[in-house]
PDB file of N, CA and C in Angstrom:
ATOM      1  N   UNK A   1    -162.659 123.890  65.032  1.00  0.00           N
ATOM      2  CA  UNK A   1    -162.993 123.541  66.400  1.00  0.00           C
ATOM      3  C   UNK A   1    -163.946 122.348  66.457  1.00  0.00           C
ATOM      4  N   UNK A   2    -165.377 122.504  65.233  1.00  0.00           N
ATOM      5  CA  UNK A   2    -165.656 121.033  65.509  1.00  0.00           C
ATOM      6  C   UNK A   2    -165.183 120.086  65.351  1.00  0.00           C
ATOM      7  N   UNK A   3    -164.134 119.832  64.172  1.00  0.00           N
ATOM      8  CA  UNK A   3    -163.392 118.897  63.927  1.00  0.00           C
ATOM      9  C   UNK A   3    -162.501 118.506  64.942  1.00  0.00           C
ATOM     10  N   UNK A   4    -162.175 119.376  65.968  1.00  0.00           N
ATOM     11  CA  UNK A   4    -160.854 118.828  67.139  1.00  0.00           C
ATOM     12  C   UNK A   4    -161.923 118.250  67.894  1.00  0.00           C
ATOM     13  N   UNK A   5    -163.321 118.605  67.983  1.00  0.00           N
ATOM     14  CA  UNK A   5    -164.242 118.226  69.510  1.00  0.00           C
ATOM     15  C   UNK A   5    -164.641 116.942  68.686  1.00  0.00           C
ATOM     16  N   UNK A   6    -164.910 116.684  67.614  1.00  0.00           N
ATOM     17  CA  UNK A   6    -165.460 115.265  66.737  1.00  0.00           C
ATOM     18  C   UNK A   6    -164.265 114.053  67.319  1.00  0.00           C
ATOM     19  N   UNK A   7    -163.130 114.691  66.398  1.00  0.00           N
ATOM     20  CA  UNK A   7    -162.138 113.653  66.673  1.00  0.00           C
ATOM     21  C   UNK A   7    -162.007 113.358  68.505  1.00  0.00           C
ATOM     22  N   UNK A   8    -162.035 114.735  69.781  1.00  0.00           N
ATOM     23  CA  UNK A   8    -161.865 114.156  70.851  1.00  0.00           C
ATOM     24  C   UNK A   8    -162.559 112.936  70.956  1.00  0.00           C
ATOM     25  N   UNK A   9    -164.067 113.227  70.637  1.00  0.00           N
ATOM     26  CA  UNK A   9    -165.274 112.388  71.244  1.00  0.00           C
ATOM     27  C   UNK A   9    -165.131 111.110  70.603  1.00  0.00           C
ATOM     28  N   UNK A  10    -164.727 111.079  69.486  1.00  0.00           N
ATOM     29  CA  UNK A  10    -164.500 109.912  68.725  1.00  0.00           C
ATOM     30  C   UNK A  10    -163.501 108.725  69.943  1.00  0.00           C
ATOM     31  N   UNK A  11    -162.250 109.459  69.962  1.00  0.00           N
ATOM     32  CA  UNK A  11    -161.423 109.240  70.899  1.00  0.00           C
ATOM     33  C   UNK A  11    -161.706 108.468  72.274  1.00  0.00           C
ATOM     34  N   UNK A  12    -162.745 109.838  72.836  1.00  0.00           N
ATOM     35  CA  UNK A  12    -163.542 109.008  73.976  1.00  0.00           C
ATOM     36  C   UNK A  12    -164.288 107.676  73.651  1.00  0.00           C
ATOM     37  N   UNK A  13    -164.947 107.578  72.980  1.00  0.00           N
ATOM     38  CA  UNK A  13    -165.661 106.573  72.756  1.00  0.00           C
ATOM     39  C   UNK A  13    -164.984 105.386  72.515  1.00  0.00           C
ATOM     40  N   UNK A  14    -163.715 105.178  71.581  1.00  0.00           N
ATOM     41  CA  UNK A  14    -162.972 104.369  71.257  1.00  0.00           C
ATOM     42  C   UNK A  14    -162.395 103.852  72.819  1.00  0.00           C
ATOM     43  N   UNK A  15    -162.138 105.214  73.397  1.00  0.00           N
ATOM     44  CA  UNK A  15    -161.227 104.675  75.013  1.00  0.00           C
ATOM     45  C   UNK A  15    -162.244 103.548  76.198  1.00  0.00           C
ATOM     46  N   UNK A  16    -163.495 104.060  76.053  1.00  0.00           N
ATOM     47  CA  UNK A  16    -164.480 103.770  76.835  1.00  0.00           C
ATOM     48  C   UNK A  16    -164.718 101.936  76.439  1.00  0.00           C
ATOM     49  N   UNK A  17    -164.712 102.111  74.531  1.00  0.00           N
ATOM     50  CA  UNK A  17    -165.178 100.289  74.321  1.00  0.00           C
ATOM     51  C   UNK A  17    -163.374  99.409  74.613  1.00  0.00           C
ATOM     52  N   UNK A  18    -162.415 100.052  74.512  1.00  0.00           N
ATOM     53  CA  UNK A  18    -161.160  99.610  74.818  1.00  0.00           C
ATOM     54  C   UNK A  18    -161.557  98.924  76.677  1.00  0.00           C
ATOM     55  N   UNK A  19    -161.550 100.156  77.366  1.00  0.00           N
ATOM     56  CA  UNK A  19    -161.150  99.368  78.838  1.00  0.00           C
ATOM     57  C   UNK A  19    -162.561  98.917  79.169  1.00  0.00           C
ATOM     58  N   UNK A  20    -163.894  98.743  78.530  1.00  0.00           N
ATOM     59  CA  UNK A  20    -164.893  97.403  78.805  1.00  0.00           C
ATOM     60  C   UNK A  20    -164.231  95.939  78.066  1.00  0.00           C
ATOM     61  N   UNK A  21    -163.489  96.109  76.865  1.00  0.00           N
ATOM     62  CA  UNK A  21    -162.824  95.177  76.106  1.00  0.00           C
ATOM     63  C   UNK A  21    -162.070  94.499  77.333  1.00  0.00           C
ATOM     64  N   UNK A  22    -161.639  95.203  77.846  1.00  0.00           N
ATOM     65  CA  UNK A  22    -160.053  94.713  79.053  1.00  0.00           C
ATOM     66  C   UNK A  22    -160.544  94.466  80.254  1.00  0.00           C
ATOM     67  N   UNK A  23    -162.029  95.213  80.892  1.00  0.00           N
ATOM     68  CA  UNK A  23    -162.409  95.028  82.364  1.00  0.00           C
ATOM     69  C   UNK A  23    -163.405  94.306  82.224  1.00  0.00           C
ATOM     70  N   UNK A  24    -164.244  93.824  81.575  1.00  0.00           N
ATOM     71  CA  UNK A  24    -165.718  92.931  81.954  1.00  0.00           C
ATOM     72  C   UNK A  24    -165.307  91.763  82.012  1.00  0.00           C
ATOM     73  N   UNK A  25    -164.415  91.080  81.038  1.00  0.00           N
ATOM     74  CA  UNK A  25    -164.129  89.884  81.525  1.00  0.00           C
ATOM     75  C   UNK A  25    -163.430  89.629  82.725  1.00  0.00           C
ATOM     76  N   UNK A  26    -162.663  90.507  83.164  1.00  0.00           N
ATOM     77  CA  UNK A  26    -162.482  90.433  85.021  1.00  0.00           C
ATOM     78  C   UNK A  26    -163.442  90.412  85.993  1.00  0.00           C
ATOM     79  N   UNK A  27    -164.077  91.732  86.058  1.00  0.00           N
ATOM     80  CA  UNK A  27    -165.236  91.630  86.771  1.00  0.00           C
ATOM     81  C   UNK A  27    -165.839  90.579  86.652  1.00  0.00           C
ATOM     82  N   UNK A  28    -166.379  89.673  85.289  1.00  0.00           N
ATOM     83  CA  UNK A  28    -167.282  88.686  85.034  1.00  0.00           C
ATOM     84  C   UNK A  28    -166.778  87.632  85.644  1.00  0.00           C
ATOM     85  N   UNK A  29    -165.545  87.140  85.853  1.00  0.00           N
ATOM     86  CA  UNK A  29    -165.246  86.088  86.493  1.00  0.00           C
ATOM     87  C   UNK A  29    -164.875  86.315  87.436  1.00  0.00           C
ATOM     88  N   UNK A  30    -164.882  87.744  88.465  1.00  0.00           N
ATOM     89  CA  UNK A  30    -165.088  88.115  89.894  1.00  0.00           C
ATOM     90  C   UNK A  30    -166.423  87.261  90.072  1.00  0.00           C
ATOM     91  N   UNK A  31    -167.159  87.984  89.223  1.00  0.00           N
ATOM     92  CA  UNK A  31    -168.578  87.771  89.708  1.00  0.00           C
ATOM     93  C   UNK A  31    -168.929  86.409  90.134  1.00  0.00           C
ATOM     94  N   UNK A  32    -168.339  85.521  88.821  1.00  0.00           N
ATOM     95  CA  UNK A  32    -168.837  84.093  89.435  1.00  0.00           C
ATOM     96  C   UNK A  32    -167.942  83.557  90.389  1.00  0.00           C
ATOM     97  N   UNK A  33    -166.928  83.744  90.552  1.00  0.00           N
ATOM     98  CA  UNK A  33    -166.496  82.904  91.373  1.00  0.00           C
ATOM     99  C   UNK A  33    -167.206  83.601  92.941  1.00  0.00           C
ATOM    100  N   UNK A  34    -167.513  84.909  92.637  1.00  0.00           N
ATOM    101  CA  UNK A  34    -168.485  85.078  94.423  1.00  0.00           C
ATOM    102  C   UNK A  34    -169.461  84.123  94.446  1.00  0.00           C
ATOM    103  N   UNK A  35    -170.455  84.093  93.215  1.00  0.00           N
ATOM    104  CA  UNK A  35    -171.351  83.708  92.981  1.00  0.00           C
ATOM    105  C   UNK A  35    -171.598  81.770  93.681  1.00  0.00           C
ATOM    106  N   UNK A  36    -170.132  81.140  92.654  1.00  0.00           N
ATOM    107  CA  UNK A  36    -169.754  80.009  93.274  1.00  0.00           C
ATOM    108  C   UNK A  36    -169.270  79.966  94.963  1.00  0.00           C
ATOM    109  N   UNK A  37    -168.706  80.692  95.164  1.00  0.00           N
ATOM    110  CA  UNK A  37    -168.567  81.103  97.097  1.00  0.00           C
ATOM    111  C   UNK A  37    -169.703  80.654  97.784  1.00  0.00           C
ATOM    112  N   UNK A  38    -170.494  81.656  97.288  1.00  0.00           N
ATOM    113  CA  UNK A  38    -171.715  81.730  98.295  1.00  0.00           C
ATOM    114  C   UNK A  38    -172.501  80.185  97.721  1.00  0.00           C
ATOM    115  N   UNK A  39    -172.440  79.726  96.692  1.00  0.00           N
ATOM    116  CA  UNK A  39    -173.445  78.840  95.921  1.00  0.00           C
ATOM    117  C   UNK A  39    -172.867  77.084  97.129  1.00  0.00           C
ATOM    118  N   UNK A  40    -171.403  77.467  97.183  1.00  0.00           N
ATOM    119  CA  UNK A  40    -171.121  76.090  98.411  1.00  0.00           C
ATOM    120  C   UNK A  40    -170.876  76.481  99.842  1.00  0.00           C
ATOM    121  N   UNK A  41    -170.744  77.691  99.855  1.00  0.00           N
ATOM    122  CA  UNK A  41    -171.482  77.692 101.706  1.00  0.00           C
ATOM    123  C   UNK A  41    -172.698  77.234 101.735  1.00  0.00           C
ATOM    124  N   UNK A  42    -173.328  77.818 100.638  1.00  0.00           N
ATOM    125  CA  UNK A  42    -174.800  77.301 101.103  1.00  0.00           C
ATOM    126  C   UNK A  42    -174.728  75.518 101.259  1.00  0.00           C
ATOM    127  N   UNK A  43    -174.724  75.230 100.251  1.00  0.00           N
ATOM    128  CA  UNK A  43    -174.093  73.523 100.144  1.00  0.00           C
ATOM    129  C   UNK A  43    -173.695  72.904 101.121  1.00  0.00           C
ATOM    130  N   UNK A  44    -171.982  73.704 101.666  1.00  0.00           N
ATOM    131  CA  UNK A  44    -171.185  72.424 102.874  1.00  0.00           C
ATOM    132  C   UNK A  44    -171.565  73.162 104.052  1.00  0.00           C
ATOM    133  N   UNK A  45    -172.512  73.677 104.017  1.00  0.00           N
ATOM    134  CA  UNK A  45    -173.280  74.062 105.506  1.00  0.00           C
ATOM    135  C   UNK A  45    -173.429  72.784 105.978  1.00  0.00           C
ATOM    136  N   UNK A  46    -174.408  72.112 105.242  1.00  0.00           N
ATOM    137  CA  UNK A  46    -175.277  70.837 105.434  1.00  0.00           C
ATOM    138  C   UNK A  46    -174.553  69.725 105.546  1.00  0.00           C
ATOM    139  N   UNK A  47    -173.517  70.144 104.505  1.00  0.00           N
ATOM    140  CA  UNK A  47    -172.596  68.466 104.443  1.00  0.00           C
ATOM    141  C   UNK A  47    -171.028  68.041 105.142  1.00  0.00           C
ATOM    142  N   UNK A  48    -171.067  67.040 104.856  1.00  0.00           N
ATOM    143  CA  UNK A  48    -169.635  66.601 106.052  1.00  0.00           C
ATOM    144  C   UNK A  48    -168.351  67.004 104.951  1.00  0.00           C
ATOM    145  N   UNK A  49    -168.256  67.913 104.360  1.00  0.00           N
ATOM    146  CA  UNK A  49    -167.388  67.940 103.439  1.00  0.00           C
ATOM    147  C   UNK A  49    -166.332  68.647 104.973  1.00  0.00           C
ATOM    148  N   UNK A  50    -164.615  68.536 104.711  1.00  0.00           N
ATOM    149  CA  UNK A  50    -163.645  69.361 105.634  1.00  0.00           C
ATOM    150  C   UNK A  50    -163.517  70.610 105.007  1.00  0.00           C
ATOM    151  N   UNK A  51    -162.835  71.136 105.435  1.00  0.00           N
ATOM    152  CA  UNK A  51    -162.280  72.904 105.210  1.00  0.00           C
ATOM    153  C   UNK A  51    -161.371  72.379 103.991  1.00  0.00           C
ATOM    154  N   UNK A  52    -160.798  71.728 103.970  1.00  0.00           N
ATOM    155  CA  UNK A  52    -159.490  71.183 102.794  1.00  0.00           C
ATOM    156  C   UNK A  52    -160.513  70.927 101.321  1.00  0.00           C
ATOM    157  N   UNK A  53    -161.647  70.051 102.140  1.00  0.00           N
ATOM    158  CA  UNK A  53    -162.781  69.590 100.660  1.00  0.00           C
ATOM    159  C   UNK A  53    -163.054  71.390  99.679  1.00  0.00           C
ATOM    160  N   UNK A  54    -163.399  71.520 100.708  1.00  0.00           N
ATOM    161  CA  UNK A  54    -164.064  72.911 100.316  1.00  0.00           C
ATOM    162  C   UNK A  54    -163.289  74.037  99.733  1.00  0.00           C
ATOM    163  N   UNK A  55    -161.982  74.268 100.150  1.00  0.00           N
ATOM    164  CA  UNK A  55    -161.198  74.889  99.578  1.00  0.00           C
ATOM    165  C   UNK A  55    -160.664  74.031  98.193  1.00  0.00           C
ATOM    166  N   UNK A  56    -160.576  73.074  97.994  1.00  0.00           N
ATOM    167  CA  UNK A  56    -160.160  72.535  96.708  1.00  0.00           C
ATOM    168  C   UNK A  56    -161.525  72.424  95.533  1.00  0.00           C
ATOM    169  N   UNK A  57    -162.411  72.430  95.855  1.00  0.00           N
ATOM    170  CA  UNK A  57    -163.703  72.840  95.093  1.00  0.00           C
ATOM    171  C   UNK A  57    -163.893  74.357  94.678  1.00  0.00           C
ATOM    172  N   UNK A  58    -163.608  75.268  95.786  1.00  0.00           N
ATOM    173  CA  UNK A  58    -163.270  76.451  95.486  1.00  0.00           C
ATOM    174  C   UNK A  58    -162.179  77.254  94.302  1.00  0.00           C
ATOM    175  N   UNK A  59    -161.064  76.424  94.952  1.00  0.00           N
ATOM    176  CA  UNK A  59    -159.826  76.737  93.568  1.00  0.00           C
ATOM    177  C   UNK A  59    -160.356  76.130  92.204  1.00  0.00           C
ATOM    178  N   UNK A  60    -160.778  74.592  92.010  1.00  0.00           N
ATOM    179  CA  UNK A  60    -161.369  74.470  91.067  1.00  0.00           C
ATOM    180  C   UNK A  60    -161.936  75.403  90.259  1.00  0.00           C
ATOM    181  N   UNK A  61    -163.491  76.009  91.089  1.00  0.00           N
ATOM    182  CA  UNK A  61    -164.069  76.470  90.009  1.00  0.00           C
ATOM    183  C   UNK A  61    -163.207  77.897  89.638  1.00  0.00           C
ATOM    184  N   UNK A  62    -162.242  78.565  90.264  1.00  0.00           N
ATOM    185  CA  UNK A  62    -161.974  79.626  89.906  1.00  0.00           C
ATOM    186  C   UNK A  62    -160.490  79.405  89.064  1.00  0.00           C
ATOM    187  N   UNK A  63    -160.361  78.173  88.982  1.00  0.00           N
ATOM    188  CA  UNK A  63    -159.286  77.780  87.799  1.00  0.00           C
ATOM    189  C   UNK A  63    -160.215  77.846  86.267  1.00  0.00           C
ATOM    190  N   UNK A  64    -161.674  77.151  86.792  1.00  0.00           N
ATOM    191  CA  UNK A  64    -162.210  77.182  85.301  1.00  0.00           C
ATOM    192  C   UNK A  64    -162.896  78.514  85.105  1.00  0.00           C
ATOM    193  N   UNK A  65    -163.291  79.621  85.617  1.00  0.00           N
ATOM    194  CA  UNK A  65    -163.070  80.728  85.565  1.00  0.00           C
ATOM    195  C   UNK A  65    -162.034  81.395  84.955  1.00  0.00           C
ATOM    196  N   UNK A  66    -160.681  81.060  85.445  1.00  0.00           N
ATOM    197  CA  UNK A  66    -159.585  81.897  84.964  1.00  0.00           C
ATOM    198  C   UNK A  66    -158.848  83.166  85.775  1.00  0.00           C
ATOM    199  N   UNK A  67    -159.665  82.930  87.433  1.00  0.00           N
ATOM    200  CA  UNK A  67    -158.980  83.888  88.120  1.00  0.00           C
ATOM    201  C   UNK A  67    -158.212  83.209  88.580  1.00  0.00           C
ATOM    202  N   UNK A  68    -156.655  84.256  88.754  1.00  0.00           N
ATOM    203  CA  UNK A  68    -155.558  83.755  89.834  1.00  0.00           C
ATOM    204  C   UNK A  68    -155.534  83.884  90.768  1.00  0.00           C
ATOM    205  N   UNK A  69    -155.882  82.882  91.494  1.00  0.00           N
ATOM    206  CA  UNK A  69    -156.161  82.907  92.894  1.00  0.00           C
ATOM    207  C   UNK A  69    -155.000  81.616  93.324  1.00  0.00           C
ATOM    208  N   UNK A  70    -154.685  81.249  94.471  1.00  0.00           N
ATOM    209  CA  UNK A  70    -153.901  80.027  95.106  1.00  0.00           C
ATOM    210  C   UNK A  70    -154.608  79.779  96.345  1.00  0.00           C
ATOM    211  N   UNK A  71    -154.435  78.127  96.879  1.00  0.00           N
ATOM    212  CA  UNK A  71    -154.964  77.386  97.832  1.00  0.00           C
ATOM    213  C   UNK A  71    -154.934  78.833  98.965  1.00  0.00           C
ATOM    214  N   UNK A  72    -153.577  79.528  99.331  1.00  0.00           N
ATOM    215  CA  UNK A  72    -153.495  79.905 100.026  1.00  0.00           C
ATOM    216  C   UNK A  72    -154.694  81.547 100.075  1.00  0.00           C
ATOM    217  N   UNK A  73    -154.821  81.200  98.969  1.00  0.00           N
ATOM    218  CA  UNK A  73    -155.661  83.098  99.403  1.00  0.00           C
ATOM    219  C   UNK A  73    -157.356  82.295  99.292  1.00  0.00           C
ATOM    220  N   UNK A  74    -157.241  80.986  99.931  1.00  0.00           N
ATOM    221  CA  UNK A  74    -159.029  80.458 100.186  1.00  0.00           C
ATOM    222  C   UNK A  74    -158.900  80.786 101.476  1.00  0.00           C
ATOM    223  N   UNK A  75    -159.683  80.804 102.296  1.00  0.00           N
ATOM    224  CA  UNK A  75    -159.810  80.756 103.793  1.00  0.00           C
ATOM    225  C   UNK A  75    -161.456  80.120 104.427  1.00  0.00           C
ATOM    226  N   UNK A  76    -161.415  79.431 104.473  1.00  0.00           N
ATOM    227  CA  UNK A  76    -162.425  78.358 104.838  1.00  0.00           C
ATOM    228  C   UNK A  76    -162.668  78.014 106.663  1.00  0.00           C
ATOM    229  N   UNK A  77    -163.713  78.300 107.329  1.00  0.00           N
ATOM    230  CA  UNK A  77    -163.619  78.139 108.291  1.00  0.00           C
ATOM    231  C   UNK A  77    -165.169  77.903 108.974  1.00  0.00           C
ATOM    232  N   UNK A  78    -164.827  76.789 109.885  1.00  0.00           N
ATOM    233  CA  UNK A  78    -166.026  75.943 110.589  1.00  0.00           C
ATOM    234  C   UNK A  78    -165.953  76.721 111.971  1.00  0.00           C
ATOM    235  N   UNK A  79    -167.235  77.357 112.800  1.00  0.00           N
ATOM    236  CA  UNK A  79    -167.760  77.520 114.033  1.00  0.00           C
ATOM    237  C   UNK A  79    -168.539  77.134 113.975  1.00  0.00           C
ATOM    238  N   UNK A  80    -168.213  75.833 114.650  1.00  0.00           N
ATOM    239  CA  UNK A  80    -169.988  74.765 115.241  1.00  0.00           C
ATOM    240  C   UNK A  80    -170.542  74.836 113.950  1.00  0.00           C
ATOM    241  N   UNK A  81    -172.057  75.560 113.695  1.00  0.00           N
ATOM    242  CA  UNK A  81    -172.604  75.308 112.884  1.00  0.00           C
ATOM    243  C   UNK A  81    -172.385  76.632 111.858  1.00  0.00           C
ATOM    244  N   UNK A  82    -171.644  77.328 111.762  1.00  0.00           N
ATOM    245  CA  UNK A  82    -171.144  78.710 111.239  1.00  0.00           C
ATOM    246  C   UNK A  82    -170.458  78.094 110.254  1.00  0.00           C
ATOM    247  N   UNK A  83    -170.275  78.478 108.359  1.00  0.00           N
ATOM    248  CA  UNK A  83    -169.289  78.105 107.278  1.00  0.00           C
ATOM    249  C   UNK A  83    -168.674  79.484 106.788  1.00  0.00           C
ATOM    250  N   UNK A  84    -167.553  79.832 107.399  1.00  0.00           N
ATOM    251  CA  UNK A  84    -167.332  81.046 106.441  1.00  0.00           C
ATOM    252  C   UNK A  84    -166.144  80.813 105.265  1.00  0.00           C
ATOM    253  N   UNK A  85    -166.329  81.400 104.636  1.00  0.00           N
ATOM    254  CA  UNK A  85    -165.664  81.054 103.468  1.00  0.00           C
ATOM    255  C   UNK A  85    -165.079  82.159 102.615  1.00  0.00           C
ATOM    256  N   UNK A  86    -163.675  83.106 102.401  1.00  0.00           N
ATOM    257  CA  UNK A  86    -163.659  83.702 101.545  1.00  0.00           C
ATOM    258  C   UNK A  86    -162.160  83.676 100.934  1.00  0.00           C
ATOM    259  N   UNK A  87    -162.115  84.928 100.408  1.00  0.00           N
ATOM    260  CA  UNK A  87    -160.934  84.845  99.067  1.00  0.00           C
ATOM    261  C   UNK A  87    -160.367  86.084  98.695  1.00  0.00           C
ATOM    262  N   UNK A  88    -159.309  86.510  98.996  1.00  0.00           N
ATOM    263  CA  UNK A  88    -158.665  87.887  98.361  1.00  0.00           C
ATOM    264  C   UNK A  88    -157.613  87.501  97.231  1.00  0.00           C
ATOM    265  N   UNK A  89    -157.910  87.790  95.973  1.00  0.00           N
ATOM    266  CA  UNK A  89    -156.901  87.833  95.027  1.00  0.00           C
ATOM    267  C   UNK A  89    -157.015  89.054  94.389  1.00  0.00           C
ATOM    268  N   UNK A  90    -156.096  89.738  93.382  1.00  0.00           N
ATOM    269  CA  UNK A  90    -155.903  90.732  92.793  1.00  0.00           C
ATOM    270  C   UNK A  90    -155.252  90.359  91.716  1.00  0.00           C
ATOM    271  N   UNK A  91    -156.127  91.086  90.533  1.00  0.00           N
ATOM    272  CA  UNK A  91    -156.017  90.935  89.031  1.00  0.00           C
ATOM    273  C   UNK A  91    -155.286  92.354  88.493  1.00  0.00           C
ATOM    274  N   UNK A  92    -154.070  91.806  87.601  1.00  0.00           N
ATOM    275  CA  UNK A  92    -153.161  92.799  87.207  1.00  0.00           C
ATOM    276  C   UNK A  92    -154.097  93.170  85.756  1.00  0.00           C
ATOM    277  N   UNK A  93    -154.817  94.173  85.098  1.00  0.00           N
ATOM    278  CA  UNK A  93    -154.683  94.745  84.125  1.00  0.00           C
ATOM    279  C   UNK A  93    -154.031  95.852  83.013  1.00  0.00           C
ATOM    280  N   UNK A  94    -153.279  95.177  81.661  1.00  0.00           N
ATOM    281  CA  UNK A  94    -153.020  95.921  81.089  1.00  0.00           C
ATOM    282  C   UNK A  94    -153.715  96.854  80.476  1.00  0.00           C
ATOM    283  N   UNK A  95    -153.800  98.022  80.420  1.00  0.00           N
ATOM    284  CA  UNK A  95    -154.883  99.120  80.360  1.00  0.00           C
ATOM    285  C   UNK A  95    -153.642  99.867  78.572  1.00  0.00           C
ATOM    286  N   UNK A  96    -152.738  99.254  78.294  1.00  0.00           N
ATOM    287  CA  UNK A  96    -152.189 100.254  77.254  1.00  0.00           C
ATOM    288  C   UNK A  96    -151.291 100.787  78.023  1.00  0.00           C
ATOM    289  N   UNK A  97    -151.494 102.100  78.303  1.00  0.00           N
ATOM    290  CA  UNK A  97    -150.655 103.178  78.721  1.00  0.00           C
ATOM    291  C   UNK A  97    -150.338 102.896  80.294  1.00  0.00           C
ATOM    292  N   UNK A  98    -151.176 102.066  81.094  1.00  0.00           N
ATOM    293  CA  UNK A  98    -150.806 102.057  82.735  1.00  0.00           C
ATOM    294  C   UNK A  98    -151.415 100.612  82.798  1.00  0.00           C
ATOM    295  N   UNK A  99    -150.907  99.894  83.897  1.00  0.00           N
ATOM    296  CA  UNK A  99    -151.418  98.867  84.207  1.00  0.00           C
ATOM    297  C   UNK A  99    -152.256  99.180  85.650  1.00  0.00           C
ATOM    298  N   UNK A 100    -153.595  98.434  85.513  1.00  0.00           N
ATOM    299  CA  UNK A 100    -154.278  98.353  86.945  1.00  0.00           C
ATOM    300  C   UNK A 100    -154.274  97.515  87.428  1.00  0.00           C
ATOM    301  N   UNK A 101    -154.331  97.936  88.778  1.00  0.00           N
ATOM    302  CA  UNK A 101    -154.276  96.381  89.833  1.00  0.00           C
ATOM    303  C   UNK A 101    -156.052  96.379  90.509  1.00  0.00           C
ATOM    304  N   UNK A 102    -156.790  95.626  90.464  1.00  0.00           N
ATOM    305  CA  UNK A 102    -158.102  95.424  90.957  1.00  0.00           C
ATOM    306  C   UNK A 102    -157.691  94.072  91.754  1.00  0.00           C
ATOM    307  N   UNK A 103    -158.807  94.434  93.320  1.00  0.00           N
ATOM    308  CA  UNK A 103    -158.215  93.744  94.071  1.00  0.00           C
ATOM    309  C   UNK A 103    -159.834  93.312  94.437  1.00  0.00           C
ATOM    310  N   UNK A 104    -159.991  92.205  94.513  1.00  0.00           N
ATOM    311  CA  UNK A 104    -161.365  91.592  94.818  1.00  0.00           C
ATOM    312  C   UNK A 104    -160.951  90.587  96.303  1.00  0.00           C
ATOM    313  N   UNK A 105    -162.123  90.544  96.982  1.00  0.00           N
ATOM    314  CA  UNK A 105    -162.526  89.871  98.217  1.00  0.00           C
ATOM    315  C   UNK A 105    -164.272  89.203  98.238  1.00  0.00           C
ATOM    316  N   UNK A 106    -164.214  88.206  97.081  1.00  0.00           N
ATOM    317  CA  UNK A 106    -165.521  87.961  97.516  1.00  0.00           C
ATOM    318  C   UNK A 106    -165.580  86.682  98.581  1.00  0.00           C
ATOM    319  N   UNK A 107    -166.424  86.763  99.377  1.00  0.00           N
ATOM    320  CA  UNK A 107    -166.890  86.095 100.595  1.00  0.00           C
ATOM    321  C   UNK A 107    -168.717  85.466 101.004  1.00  0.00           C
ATOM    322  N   UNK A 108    -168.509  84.595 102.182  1.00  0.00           N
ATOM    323  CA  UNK A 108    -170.205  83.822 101.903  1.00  0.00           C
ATOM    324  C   UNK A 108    -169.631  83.288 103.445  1.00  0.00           C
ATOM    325  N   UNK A 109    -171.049  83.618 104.263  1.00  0.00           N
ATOM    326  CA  UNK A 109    -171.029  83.360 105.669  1.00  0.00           C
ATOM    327  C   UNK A 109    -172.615  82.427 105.402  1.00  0.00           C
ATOM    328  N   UNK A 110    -172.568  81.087 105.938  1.00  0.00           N
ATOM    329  CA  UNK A 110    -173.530  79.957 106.045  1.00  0.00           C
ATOM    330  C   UNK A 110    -173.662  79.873 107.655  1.00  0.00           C
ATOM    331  N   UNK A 111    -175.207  79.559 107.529  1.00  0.00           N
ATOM    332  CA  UNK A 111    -175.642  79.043 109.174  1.00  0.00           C
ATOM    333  C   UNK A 111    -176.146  77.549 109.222  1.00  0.00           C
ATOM    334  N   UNK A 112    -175.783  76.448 109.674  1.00  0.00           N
ATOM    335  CA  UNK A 112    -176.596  75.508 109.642  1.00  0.00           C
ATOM    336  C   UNK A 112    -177.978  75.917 110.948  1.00  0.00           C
ATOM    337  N   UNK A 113    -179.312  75.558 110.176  1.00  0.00           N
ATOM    338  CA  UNK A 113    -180.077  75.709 111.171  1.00  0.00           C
ATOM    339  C   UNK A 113    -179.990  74.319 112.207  1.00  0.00           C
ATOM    340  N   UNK A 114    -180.508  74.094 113.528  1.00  0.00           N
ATOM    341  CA  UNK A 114    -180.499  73.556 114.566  1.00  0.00           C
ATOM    342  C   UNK A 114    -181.600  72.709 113.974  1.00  0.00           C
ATOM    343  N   UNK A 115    -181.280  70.823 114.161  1.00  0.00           N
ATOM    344  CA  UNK A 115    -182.451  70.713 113.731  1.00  0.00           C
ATOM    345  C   UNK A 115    -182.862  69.434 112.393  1.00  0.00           C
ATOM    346  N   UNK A 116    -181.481  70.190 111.549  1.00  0.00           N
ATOM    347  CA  UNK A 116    -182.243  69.602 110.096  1.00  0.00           C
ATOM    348  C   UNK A 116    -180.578  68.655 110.023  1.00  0.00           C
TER     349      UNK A 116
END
C-alpha cells in the first residue's frame, strides 16, 4: 500500500511540473501583453496617435510575445478624452491527454485629464 500511495504521489507531482511546463508560458505572455495594453493607453491618451496607430502597436507587441491574437480581436476606441483599448483571444493548450482552451480578455480604460 505504501508503494501504490509513493508511486501515486510521485505521479502527482510529475503531473503538477508537466501542466506548469505547458501553462506559465501562456499565462506569462497573457500577462504582458495586458501589461503592454494598459502601458499604451496610458501613452496614446496624451498623444495624436489614431485607433489604427494603436492597434498596430498592439498586435506588434503581442506578435513578439507569441500570442495569437489578429488586427481583428484589437478593439481600440476614442470618447473625447476616454482611450479604451482591449483584446479577446484564446490559447489552445495541449495538456497530453485533453486539450485546453484558455480564453483571455485583457483590457486598459485611459482618461486624458482636462488641461494638460
Amino acid at each position: 500500500m505504501k508503494t501504490l500511495r509513493a508511486i501515486a504521489g510521485f505521479l502527482f507531482v510529475i503531473a503538477l511540473f508537466y501542466g506548469g511546463y505547458k501553462l506559465l508560458p501562456v499565462y506569462l505572455a497573457a500577462y504582458q501583453l495586458d501589461d503592454a495594453i494598459k502601458e499604451e493607453a496610458k501613452l496614446a491618451a496624451y498623444s495624436q496617435r489614431t485607433e489604427a496607430d494603436i492597434q498596430g502597436i498592439i498586435l506588434k507587441k503581442a506578435q513578439e510575445f507569441e500570442v495569437p491574437i489578429t488586427s481583428e480581436n484589437i478593439h481600440v476606441q476614442r470618447n473625447g478624452s476616454d482611450l479604451n483599448i482591449s483584446a479577446d483571444y484564446r490559447v489552445r493548450v495541449d495538456m497530453g491527454l485533453f486539450p485546453l482552451d484558455l480564453n483571455f480578455h485583457p483590457s486598459s480604460k485611459a482618461h486624458k485629464f482636462a488641461g494638460v
